[in-house]
Protein backbone atom coordinates (compact mmCIF):
# COMPACT_ATOMS: atom_id res chain seq x y z
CA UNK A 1 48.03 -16.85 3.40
CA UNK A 2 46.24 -18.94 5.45
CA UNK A 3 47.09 -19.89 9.54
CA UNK A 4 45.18 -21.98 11.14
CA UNK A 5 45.38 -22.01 15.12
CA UNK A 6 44.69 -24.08 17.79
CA UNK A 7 41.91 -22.50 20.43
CA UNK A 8 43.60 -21.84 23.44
CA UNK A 9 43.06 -18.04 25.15
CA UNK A 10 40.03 -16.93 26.40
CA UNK A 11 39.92 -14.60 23.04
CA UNK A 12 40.27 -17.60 20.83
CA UNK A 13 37.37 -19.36 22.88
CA UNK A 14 35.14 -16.13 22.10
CA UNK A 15 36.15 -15.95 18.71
CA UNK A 16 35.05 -19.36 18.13
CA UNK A 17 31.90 -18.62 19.75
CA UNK A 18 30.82 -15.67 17.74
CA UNK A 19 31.86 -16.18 14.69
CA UNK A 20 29.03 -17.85 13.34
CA UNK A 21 26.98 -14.78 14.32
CA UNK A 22 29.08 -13.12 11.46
CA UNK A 23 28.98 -15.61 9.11
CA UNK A 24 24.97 -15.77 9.16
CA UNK A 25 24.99 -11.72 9.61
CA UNK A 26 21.63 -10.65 7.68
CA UNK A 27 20.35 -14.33 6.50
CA UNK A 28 17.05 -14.96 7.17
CA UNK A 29 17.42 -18.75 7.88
CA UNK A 30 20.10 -18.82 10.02
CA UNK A 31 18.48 -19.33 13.60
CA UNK A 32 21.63 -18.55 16.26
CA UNK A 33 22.36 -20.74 19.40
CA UNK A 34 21.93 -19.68 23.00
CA UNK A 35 25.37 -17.46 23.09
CA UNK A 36 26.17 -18.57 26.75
CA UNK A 37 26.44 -22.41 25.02
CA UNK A 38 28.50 -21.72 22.48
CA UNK A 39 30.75 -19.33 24.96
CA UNK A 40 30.78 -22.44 27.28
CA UNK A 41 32.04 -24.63 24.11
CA UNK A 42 35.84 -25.69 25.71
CA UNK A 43 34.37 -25.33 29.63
CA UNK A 44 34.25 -28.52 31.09
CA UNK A 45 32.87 -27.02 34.15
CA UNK A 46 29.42 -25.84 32.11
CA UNK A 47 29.91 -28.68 28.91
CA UNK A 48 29.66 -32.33 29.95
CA UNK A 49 30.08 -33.71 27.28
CA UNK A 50 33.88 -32.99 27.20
CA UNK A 51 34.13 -35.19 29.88
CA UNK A 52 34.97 -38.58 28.59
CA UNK A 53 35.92 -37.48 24.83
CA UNK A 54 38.76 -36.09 23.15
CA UNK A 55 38.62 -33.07 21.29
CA UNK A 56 40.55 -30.03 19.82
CA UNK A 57 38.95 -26.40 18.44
CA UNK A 58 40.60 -24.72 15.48
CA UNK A 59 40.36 -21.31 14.25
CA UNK A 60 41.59 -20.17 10.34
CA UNK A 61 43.12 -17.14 9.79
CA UNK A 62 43.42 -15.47 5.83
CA UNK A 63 45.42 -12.57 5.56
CA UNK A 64 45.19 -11.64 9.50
CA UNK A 65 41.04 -12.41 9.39
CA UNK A 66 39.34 -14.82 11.13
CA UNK A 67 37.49 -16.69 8.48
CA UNK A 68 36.56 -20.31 9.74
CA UNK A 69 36.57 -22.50 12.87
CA UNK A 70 35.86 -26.65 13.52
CA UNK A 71 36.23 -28.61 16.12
CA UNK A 72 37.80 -32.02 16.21
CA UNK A 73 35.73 -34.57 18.59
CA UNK A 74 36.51 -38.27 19.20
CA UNK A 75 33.85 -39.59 21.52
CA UNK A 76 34.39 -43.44 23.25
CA UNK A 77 31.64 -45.12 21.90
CA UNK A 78 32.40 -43.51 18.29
CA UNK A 79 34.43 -46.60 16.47
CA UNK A 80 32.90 -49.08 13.41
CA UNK A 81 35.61 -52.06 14.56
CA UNK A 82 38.65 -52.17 16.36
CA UNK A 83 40.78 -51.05 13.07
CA UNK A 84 38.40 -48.58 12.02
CA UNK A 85 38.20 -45.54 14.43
CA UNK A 86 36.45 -42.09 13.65
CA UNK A 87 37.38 -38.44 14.23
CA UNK A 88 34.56 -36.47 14.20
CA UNK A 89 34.62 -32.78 12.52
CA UNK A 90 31.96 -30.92 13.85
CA UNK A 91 30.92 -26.74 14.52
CA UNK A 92 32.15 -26.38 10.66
CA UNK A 93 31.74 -22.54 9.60
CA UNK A 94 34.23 -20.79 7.10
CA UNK A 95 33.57 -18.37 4.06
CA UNK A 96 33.62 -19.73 1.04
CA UNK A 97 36.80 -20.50 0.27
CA UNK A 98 38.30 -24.08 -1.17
CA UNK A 99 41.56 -23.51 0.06
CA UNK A 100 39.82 -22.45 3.78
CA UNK A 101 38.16 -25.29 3.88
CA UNK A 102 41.28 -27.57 3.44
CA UNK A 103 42.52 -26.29 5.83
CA UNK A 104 40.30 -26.51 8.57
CA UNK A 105 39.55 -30.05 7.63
CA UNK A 106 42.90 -30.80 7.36
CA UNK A 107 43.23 -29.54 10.55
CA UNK A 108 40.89 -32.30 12.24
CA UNK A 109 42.57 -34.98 9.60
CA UNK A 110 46.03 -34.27 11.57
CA UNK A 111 44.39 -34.23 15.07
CA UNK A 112 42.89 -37.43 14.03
CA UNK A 113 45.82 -39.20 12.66
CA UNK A 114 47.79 -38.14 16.05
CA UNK A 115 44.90 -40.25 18.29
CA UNK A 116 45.05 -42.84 15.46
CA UNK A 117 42.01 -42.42 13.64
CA UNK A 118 41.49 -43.72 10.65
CA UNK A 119 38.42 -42.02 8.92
CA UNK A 120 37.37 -38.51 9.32
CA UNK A 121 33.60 -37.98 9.00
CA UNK A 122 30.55 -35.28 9.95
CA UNK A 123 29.14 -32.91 10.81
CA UNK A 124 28.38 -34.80 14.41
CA UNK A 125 28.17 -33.50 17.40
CA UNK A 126 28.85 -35.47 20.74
CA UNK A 127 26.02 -37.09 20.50
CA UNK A 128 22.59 -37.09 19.42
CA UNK A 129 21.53 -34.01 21.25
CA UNK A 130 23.97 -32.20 19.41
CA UNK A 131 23.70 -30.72 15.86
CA UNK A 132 24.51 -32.63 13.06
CA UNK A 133 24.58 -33.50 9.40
CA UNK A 134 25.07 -30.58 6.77
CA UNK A 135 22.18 -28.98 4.88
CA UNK A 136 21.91 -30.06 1.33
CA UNK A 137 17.97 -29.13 0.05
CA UNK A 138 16.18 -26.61 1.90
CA UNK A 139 18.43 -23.86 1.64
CA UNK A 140 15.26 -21.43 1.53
CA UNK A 141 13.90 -22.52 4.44
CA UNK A 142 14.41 -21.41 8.47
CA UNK A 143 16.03 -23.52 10.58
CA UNK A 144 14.93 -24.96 14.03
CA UNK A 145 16.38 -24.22 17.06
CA UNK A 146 17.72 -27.57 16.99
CA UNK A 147 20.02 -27.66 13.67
CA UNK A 148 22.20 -26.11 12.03
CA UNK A 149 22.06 -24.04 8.75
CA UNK A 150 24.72 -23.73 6.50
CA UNK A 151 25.22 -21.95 2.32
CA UNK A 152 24.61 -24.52 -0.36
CA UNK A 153 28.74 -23.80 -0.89
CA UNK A 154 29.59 -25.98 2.45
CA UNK A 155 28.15 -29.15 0.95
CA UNK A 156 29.71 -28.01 -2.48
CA UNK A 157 32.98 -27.68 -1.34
CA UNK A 158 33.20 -30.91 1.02
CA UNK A 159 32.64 -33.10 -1.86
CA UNK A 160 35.37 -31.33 -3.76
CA UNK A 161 38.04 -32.38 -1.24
CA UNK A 162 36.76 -36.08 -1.62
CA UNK A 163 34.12 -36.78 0.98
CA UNK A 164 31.19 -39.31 0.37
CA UNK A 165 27.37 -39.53 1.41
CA UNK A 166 27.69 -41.30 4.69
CA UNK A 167 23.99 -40.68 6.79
CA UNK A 168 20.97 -39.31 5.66
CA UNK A 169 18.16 -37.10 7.02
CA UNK A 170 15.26 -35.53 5.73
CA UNK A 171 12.85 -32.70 7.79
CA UNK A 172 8.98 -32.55 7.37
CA UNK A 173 6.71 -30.19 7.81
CA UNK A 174 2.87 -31.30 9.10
CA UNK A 175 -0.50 -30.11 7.78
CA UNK A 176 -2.34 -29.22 10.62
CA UNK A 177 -5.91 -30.92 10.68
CA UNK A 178 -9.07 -28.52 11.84
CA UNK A 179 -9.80 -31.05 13.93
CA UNK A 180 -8.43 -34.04 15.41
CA UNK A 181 -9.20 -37.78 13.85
CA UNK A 182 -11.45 -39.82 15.62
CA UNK A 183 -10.15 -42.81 14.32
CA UNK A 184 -6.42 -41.95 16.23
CA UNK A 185 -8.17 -40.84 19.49
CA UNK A 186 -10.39 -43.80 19.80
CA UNK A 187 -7.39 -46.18 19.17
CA UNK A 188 -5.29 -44.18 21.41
CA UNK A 189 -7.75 -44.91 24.40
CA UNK A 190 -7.96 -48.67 23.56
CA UNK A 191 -3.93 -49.36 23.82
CA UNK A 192 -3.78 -47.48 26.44
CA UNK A 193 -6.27 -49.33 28.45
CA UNK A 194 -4.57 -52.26 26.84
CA UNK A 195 -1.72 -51.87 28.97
CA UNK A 196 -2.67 -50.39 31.97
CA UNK A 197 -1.12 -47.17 31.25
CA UNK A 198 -1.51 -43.32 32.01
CA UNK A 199 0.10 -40.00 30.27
CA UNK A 200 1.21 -37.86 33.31
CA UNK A 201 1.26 -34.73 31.34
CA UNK A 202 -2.34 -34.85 31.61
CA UNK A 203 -1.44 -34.08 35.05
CA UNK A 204 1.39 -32.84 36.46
CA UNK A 205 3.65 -30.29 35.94
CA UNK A 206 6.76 -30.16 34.17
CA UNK A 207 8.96 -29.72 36.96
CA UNK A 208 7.16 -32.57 38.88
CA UNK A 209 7.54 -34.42 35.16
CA UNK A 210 11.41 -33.97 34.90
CA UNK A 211 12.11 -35.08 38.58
CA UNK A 212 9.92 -37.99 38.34
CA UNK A 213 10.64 -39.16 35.09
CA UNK A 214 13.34 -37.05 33.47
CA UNK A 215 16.08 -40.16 33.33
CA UNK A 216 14.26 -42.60 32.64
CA UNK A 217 12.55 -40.72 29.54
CA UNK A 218 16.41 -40.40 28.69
CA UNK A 219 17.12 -43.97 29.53
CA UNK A 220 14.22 -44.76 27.22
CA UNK A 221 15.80 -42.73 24.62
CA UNK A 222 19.09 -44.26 24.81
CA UNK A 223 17.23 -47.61 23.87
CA UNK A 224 14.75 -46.48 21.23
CA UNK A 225 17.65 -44.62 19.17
CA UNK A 226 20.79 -46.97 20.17
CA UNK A 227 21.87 -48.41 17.19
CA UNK A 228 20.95 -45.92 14.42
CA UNK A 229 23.75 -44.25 12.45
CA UNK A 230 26.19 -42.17 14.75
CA UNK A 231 24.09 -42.42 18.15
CA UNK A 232 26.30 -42.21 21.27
CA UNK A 233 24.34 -43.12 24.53
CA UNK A 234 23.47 -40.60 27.05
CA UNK A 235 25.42 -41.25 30.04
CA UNK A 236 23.81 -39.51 33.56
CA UNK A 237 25.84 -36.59 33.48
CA UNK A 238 24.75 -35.89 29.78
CA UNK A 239 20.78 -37.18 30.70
CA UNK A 240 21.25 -34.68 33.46
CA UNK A 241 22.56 -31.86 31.23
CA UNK A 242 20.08 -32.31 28.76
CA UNK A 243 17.22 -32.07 30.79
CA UNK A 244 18.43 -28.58 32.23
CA UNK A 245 18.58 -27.72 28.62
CA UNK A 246 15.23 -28.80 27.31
CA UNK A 247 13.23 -28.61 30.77
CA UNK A 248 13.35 -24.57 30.66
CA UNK A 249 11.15 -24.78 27.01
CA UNK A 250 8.84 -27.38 27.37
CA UNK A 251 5.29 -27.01 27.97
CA UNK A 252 3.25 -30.24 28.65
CA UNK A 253 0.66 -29.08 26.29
CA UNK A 254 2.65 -30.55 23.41
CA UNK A 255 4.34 -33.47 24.76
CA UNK A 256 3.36 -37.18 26.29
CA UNK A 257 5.03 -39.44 28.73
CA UNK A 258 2.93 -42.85 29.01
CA UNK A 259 3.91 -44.81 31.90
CA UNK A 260 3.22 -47.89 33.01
CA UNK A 261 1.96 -49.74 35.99
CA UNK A 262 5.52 -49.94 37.30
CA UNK A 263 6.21 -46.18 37.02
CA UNK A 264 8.25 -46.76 34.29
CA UNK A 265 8.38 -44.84 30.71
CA UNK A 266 6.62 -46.96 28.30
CA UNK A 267 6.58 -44.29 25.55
CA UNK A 268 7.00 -40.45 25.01
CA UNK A 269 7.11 -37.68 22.40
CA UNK A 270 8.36 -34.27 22.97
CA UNK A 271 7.50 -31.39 20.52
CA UNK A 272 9.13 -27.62 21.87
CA UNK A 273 7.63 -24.32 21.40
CA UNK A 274 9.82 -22.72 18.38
CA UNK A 275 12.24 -19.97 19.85
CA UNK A 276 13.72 -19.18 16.89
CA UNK A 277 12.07 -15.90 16.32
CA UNK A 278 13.19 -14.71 19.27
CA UNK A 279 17.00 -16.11 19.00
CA UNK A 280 17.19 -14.24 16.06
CA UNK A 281 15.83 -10.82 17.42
CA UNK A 282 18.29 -11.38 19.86
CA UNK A 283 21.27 -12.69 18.29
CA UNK A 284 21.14 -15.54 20.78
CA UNK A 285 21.72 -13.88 23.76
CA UNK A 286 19.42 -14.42 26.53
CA UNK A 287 20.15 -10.86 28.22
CA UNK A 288 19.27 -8.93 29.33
CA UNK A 289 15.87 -8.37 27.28
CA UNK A 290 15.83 -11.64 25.17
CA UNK A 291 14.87 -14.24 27.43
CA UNK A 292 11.12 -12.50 27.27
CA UNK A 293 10.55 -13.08 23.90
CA UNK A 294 11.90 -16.94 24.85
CA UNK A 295 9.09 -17.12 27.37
CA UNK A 296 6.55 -15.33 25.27
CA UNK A 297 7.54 -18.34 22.66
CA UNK A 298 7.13 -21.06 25.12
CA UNK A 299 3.72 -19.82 27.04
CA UNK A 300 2.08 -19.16 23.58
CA UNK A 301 3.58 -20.90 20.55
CA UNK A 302 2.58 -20.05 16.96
CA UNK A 303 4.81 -23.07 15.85
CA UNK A 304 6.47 -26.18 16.90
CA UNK A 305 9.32 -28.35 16.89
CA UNK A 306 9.04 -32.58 17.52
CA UNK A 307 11.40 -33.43 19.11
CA UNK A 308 11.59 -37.13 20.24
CA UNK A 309 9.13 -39.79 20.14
CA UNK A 310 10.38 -43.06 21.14
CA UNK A 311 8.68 -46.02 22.37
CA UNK A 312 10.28 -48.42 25.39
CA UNK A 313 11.51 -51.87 23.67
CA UNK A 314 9.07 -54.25 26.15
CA UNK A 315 6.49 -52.19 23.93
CA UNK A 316 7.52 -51.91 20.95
CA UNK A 317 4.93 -52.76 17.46
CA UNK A 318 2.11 -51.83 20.11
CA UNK A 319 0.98 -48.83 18.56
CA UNK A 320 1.86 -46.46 21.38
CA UNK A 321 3.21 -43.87 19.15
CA UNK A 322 -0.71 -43.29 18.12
CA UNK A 323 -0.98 -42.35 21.37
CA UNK A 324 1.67 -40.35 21.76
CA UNK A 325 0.89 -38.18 18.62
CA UNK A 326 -3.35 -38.70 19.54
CA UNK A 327 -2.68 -36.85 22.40
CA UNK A 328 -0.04 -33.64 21.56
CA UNK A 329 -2.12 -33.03 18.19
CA UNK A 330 -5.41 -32.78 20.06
CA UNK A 331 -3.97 -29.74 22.27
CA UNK A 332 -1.80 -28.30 18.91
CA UNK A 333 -5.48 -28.10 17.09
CA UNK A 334 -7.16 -26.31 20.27
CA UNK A 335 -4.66 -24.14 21.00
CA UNK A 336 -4.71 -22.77 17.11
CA UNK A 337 -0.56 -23.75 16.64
CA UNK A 338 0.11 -22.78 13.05
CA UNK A 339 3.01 -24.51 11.71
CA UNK A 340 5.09 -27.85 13.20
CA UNK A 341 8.03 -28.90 11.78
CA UNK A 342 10.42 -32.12 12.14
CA UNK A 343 13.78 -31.92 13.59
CA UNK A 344 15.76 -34.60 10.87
CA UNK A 345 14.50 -38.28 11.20
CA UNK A 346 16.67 -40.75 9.61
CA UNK A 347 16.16 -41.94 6.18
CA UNK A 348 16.97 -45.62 7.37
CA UNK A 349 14.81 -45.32 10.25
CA UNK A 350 11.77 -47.03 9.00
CA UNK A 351 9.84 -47.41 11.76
CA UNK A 352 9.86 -43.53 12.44
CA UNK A 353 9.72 -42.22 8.73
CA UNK A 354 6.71 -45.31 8.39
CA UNK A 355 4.28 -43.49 11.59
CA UNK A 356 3.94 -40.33 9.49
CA UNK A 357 2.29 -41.78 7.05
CA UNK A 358 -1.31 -40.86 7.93
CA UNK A 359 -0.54 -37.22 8.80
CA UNK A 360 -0.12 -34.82 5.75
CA UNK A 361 3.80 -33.82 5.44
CA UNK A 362 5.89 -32.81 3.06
CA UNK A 363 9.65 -33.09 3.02
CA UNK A 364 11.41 -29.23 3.29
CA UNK A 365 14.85 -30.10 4.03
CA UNK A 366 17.15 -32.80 3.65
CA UNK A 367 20.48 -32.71 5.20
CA UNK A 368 23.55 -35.23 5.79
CA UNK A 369 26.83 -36.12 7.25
CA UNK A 370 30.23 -37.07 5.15
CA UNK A 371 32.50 -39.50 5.53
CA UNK A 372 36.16 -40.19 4.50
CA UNK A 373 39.68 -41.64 4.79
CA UNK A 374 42.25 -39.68 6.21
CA UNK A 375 45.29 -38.84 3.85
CA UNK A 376 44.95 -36.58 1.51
CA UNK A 377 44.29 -33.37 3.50
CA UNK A 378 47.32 -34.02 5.89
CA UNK A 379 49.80 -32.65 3.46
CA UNK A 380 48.23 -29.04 3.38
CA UNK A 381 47.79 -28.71 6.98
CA UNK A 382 51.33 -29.21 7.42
């Protein structure tokens, strides 16, 4: 028999939080998140992005077990037209069971229909500096810090219960050169004398960086992604949260923040040390002893993750994403960095899949949300 309960208790809360850590027990691939986030899930005090959405955590039970969770998010900003508005499922993890997974989808179907969605789709998160879209090639392959793995059965088993392709992403991984191209560097120096603009990571550090220019990079980010599928603009309180996030593993070796002659963020890219290693030795926890393989990550990375590379609208078709990349490969091929790989890039964003055309990739991974109407899961929930 299968119960599925709302989260509520502080036990319910934790059990939500770990349960993914016994899900993934012994996979290779599964790379955990920070345990204090996921423990601060349902706290609006710690999780901002609460603030302003509606949401509802649910927990499955089979036979007295705990066997899945989800969570049930409708942000603001999340609606196609007036008639057509979205529930979002999201944090998806259950074994694999058919009937499981009914249930916890139905789950987020019900909680839907009672706000008056329409469509149920996901894996999304609150926005775009959450995890989303569900594995569906790459199985064999780690994940970064910033996604989430899941079995080939979760994909299987969502398009049993009638859910369709909705977004697509795909995840490279970058030959490194043994030594930078000319070509890139001298262009890079050109545009940038072009328009009048400097890189302060060539100069100060990253605490100076993120109190200088920390929202506007966000702001700039709001208007390079706005628009793509699913993107829900940073408001300050989220710009403010995700800088306190990222700011703590970034090293302004690998990144670049061009700004212009008005102090403002013309252009940037971000790539973070990997962590991953050291989230799994520690099972995501951060202490006592696993924040120093964290810092040993971030001081000297073997591997990389890109982030974000975005390029302010007043500039855009200017080729400052050359100089973006010109600059964080040149200090990725001194520093001897072995691997970098892609967070997921849009299949229907041209202009970023178009940029990596020069560099040697491959595609590893390819992952994707689901979308569909709600209806037909209601009747087994209730």
């Amino acid at each position: 028999m299968i119960i599925v309960k709302t989260v509520q208790t502080k036990k319910d809360k934790k059990a939500f939080a770990t349960f993914p850590i016994k899900l993934y027990k012994g996979n290779p691939y599964y790379v955990p998140s920070m345990r204090s986030d996921e423990l601060n899930t349902f706290n609006e005090k710690k999780n901002v992005n609460l603030k302003g959405s509606k949401y509802k955590g649910f927990l499955a039970y089979k036979d007295g077990e705990l066997v899945g969770r989800i969570m049930a998010i409708i942000v603001s900003s999340d609606s196609v037209s007036e008639t057509e508005q979205y529930v979002r499922f999201s944090r998806l993890e259950c074994i694999n069971d058919l009937e499981v997974f009914k249930a916890l989808l139905g789950a987020v179907e019900n909680y839907g229909k009672s706000q008056g969605a329409n469509f149920i789709h996901g894996p999304w998160g609150f926005n775009d500096q959450d995890r989303e879209g569900m594995l569906t090639e790459g199985f064999d392959r780690r994940s970064t810090y910033a996604t989430n793995y899941y079995y080939p059965y979760f994909h299987e088993n969502v398009e049993k219960l009638g859910f369709k392709d909705e977004s697509k992403w795909v995840e490279r991984s970058f030959t490194i050169p043994k030594e930078p191209y000319d070509r890139i560097i001298a262009l890079a120096e050109r545009i940038k004398k072009r328009y009048n603009l400097i890189d302060v990571a060539d100069t100060l550090e990253i605490n100076e960086i993120i109190k200088r220019y920390g929202l506007k990079l966000l702001s700039c980010v709001n208007e390079a992604y706005g628009g793509l599928d699913g993107y829900v603009p940073l408001n300050d309180e989220a710009k403010k949260s995700v800088i306190d996030s990222f700011g703590i593993i970034v090293n302004t070796r690998y990144i670049s923040i061009l700004v212009d002659e008005n102090d403002d963020v013309a252009a940037f890219g971000i790539c973070l040390p990997s962590i991953c290693n050291a989230m799994i030795k520690s099972r995501g926890k951060l202490f006592p002893t696993g924040f120093i393989g964290v810092l040993k990550s971030i001081k000297k990375p073997k591997e990389l993750e890109m982030a974000l590379i975005g390029v302010n609208a007043k500039y855009k078709n200017s080729g400052l994403n050359a100089v973006v990349i010109s600059r964080i490969m040149k200090n990725v091929i001194a520093d001897g960095i072995e691997f970098i790989e892609s967070n997921p890039m849009l299949e229907t964003n041209y202009n970023i899949q178009q940029q990596w055309k020069f560099a040697e990739n491959e595609i590893i991974k390819k992952r994707q949300t689901y979308k569909k109407e709600i209806g037909s899961l209601l009747e087994f929930y209730k």
